[in-house]
Each structure stands twice: as structure tokens, then as C-alpha cells.
Protein backbone atom coordinates (compact mmCIF):
# COMPACT_ATOMS: atom_id res chain seq x y z
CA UNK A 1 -65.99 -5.10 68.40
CA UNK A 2 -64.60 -8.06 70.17
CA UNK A 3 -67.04 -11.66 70.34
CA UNK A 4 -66.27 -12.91 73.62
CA UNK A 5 -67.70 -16.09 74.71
CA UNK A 6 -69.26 -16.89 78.02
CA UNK A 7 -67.26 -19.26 79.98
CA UNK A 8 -67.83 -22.81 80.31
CA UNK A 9 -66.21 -24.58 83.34
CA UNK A 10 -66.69 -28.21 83.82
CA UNK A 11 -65.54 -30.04 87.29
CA UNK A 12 -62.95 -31.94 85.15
CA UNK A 13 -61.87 -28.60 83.54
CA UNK A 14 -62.71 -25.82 86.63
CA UNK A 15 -60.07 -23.71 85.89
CA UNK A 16 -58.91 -24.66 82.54
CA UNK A 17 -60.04 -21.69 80.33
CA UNK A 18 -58.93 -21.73 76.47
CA UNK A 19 -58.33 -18.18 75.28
CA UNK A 20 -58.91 -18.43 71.62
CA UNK A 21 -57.84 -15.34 69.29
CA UNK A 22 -58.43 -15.46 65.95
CA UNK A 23 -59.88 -13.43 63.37
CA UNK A 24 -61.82 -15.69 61.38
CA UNK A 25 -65.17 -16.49 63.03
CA UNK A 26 -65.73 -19.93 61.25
CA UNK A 27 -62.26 -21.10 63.50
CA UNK A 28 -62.89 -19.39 66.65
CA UNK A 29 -66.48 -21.32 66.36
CA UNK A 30 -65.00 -24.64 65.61
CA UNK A 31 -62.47 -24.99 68.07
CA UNK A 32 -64.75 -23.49 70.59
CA UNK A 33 -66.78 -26.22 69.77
CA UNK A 34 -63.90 -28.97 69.74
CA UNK A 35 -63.05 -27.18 73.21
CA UNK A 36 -66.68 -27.49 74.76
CA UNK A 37 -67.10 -31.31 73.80
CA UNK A 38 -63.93 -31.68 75.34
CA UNK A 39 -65.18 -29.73 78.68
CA UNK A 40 -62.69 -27.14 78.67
CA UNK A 41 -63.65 -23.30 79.32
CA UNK A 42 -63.63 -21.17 75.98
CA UNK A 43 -63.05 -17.45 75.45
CA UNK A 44 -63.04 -16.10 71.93
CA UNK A 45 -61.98 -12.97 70.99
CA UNK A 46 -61.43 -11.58 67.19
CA UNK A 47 -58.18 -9.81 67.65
CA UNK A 48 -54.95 -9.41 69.60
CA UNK A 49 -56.22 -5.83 70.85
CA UNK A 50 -59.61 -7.52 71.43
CA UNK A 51 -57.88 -9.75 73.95
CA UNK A 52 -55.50 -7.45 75.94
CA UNK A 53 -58.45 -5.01 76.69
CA UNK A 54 -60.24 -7.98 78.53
CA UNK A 55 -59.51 -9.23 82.04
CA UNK A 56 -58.37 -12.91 80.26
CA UNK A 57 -54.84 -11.92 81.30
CA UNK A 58 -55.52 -12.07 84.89
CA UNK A 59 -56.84 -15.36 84.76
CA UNK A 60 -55.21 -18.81 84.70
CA UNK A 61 -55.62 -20.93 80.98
CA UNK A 62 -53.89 -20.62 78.15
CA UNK A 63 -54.05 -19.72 74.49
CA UNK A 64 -54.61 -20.55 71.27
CA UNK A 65 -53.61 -17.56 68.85
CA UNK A 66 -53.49 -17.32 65.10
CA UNK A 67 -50.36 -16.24 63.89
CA UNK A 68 -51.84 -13.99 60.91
CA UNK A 69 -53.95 -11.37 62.11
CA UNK A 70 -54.52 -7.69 61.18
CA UNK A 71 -53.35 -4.84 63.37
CA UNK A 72 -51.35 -7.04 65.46
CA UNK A 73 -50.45 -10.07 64.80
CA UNK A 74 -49.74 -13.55 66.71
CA UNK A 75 -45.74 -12.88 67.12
CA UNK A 76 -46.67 -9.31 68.15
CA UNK A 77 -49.44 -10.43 71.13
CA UNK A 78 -46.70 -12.90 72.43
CA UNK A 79 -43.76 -10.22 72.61
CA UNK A 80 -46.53 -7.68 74.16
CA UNK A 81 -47.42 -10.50 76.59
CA UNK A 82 -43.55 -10.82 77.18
CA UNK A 83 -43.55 -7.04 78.10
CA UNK A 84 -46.18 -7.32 80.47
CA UNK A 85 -44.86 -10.04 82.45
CA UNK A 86 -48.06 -12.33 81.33
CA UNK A 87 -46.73 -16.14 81.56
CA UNK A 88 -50.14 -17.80 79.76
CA UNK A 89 -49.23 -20.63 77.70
CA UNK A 90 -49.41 -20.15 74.16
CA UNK A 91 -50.26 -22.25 70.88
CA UNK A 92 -49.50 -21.13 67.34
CA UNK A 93 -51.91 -21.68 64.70
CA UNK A 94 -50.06 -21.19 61.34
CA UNK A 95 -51.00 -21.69 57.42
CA UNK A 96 -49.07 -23.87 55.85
CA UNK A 97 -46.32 -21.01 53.90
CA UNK A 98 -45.92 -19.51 58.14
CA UNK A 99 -43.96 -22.43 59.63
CA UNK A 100 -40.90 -20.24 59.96
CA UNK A 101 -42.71 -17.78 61.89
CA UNK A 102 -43.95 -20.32 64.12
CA UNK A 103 -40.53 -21.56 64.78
CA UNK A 104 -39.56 -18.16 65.73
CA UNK A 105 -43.05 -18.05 68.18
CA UNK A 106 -41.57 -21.39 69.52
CA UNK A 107 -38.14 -19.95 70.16
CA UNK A 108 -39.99 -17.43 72.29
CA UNK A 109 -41.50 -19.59 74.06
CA UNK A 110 -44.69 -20.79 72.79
CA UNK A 111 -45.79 -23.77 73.40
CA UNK A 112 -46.29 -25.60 70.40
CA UNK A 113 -47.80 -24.68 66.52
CA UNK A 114 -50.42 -26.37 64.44
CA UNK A 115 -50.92 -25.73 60.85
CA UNK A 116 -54.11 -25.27 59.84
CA UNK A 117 -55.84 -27.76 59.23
CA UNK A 118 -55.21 -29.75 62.05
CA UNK A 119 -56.05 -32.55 63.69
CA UNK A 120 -58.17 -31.97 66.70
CA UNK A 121 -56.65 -34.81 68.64
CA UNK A 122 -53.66 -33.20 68.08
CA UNK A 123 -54.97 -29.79 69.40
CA UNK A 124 -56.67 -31.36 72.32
CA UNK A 125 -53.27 -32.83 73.25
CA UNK A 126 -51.27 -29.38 72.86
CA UNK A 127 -53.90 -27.93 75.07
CA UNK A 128 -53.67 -30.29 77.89
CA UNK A 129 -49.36 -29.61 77.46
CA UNK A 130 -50.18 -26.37 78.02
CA UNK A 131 -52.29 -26.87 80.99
CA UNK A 132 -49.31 -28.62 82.43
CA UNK A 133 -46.81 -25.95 81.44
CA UNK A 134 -49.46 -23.31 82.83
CA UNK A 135 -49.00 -25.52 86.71
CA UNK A 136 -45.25 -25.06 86.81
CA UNK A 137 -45.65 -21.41 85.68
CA UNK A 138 -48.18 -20.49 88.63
CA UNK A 139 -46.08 -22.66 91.25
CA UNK A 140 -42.87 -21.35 90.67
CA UNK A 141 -44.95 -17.63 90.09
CA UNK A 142 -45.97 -18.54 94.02
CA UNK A 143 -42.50 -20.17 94.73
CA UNK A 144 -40.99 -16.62 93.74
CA UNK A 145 -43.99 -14.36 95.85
CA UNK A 146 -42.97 -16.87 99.18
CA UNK A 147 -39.25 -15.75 98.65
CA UNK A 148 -39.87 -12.53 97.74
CA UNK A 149 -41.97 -12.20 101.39
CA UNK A 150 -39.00 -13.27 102.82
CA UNK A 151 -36.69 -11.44 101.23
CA UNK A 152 -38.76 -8.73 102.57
CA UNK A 153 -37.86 -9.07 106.49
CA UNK A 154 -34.10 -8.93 105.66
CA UNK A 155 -32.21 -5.72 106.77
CA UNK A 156 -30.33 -3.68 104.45
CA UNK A 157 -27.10 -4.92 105.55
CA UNK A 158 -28.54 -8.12 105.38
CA UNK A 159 -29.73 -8.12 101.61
CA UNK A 160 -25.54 -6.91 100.99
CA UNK A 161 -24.71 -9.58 102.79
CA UNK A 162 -26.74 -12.20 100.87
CA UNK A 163 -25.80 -10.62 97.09
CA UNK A 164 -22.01 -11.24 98.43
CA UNK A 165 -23.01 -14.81 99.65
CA UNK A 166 -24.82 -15.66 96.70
CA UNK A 167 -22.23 -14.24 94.25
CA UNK A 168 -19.92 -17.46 95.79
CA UNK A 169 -18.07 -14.56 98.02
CA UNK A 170 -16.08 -15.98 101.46
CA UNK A 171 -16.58 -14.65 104.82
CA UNK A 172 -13.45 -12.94 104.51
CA UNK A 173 -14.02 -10.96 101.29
CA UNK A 174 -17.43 -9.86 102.50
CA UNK A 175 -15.91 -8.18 105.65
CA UNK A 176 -13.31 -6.53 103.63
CA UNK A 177 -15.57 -5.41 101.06
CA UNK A 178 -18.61 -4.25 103.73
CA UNK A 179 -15.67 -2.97 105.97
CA UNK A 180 -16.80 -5.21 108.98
CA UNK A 181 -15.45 -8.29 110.57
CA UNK A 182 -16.07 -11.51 109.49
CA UNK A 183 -17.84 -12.40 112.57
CA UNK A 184 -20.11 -9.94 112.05
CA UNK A 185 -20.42 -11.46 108.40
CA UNK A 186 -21.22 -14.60 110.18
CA UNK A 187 -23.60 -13.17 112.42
CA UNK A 188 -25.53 -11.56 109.27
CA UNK A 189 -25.46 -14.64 107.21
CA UNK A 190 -27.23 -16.81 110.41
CA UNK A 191 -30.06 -14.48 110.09
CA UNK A 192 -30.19 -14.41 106.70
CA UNK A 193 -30.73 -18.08 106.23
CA UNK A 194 -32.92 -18.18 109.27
CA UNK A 195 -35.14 -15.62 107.38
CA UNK A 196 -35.03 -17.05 104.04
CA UNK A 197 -35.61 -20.29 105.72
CA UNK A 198 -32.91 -21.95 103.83
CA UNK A 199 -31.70 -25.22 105.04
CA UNK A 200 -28.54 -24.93 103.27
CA UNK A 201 -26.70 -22.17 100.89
CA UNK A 202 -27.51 -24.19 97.48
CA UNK A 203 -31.31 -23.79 99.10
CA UNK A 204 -30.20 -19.94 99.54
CA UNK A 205 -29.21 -19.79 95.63
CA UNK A 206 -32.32 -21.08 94.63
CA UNK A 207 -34.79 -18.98 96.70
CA UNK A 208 -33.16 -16.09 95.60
CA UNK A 209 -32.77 -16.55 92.39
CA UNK A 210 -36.68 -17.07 92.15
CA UNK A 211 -37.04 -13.57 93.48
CA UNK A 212 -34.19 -12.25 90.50
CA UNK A 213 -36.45 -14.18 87.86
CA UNK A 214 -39.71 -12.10 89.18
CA UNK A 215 -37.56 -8.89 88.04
CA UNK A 216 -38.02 -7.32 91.30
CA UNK A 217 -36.27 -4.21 91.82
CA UNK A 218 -35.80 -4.55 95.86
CA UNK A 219 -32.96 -7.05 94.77
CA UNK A 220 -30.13 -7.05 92.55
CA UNK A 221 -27.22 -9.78 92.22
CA UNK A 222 -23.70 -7.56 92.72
């Protein structure tokens, strides 16, 4: 049975919940307690599986996860979290004989690794990195739902007409690939950037790549 810990939100800290997963209580207790005197939010849970039954996911913070657990283990929640398109922030906490694993949990993205036992200014600091990392995640997460909106008024001959653009594709080789005339090309690619809102085609590039990095399916590069 999971031990979940109510949440603690501070006005320094409002939305700054620490998901801690760990499977020995004595560490989920003290960095709960580090956390609190430090006025973040704190959620404990005593597994991997404990945590991706919960509604945590859905929530902005980030995480503190021991690498060694039973049943699933820290390397194992982050590739599940991977799979499920879940972009919390993530810190390793290793023993001393794991540091290769957590250079492979940094490779895939984790934020940083502590080895146990570590210094709690150290911890605090990786925390507030993560915090940071966790801002760019959610604006470029809304960045990417904006052009995806967007995306969403073009026409269909309009979204071929963009993957040609984008893929660095003249005027000319657009019409003679869509079998149209380039005018018509040009006409298309006015209302694409007037619907993308684009200012310019590097602005076009971006914005669309955003809505490739979100995976959706409504767009594909040619």
C-alpha cells in the first residue's frame, strides 16, 4: 500500500510539489522533512507502481526517485514516464556501487544524481534546477498546444503545402510535385503564414517543429 503525503504548498513554493519515491521509509521521511523546512510541497510514495497509479503525473513538480527499488526500479519509472509522454523533472538517488546507472538515468534525461548520503544543500539546489527545467518544459508544452491550434485551421492542401515549405522546397518544386501552379503555391503559402501567424519562414520552422516534437499525428514532415 502506497504512503502518500498530504501536500504542503507555501506562497514561495505554490506550485512546487516534490514527488519523492523511494522505498525506504526512514528517506522518504527525511527528505520530506528537508523539503518542508525548505517550503516546498512533498508527496511520498513507496514504489514506482505506487506513484503511476496516483494523479502526481498530472500535476506540475518534479521528482526525486531512488534508483534501487523492487518491482520496478528508478531507470524503469523514467523509461515508463518516457512512454507516456510525462516531462516531470527527475533526480537520481544512487548508492555509492550505482553511479553507472545513474549516468545512464542522466543520459536519458534526468536531471541530476545524488549518492546517498548527500548533502542536503546539495539536494535543495538540484531541486530548485529542476523547478527551472520543469518552466521551460510547461512553456514550450504550451508553445507546442498554441501551434498545434493553429495548425488546426490550415486546409489540407495547406498542411502539403507547409511540409514542402518547411522541408526547404521552392515554389517551383511544390507546384510540380502538388501538380498546381506556383501561384497557386504562393497563394497557399500567404495563408499559411497568416494562420500560423509566422512573421517570417525561420518563425514557420520553429512553430512547426514544436507541433512535430508533441508527436502529433495530424502532422508529419515529408
Amino acid at each position: 500500500m502506497a504512503e502518500q503525503d498530504e501536500q504542503v504548498v507555501s506562497e514561495n513554493h505554490i506550485d512546487n510539489t516534490v514527488f519523492v519515491v523511494d522505498d525506504d521509509p526512514d528517506v522518504r521521511d527525511s527528505i520530506a522533512l528537508l523539503l518542508r523546512s525548505a517550503n516546498f510541497g512533498v508527496e511520498t510514495f513507496d514504489s514506482a507502481r505506487a506513484f503511476l497509479e496516483s494523479t502526481a503525473m498530472s500535476r506540475p513538480g518534479c521528482m526525486v526517485v531512488d534508483i534501487r527499488m523492487p518491482d520496478m526500479d528508478g531507470l524503469e519509472l523514467q523509461s515508463e514516464l518516457t512512454r507516456r509522454r510525462i516531462r516531470l523533472p527527475v533526480i537520481i538517488i544512487t548508492g555509492h556501487g550505482d553511479v553507472p546507472l545513474a549516468v545512464r538515468a542522466m543520459k536519458a534525461g534526468a536531471i541530476d544524481f545524488l549518492e546517498k548520503p548527500f548533502d542536503e544543500a546539495h539536494l535543495l539546489a538540484s531541486i530548485r534546477r529542476a523547478f527551472a527545467a520543469g518552466a521551460a518544459i510547461q512553456h514550450d508544452a504550451r508553445a507546442a498546444e498554441i501551434a498545434s491550434a493553429r495548425m488546426a485551421q490550415l486546409t489540407e492542401r495547406e498542411r502539403e503545402v507547409l511540409a514542402l515549405v518547411v522541408s526547404g522546397r521552392a515554389n517551383k518544386e511544390i507546384a510540380r510535385e502538388l501538380n498546381i501552379s506556383p501561384r497557386t503555391v504562393e497563394i497557399h503559402r500567404a495563408h499559411v503564414m497568416e494562420k500560423m501567424e509566422a512573421g517570417s519562414l525561420a518563425e514557420l520552422v520553429r512553430l512547426t517543429l514544436r507541433v512535430g516534437d508533441t508527436g502529433s499525428s495530424s502532422f508529419r514532415l515529408h
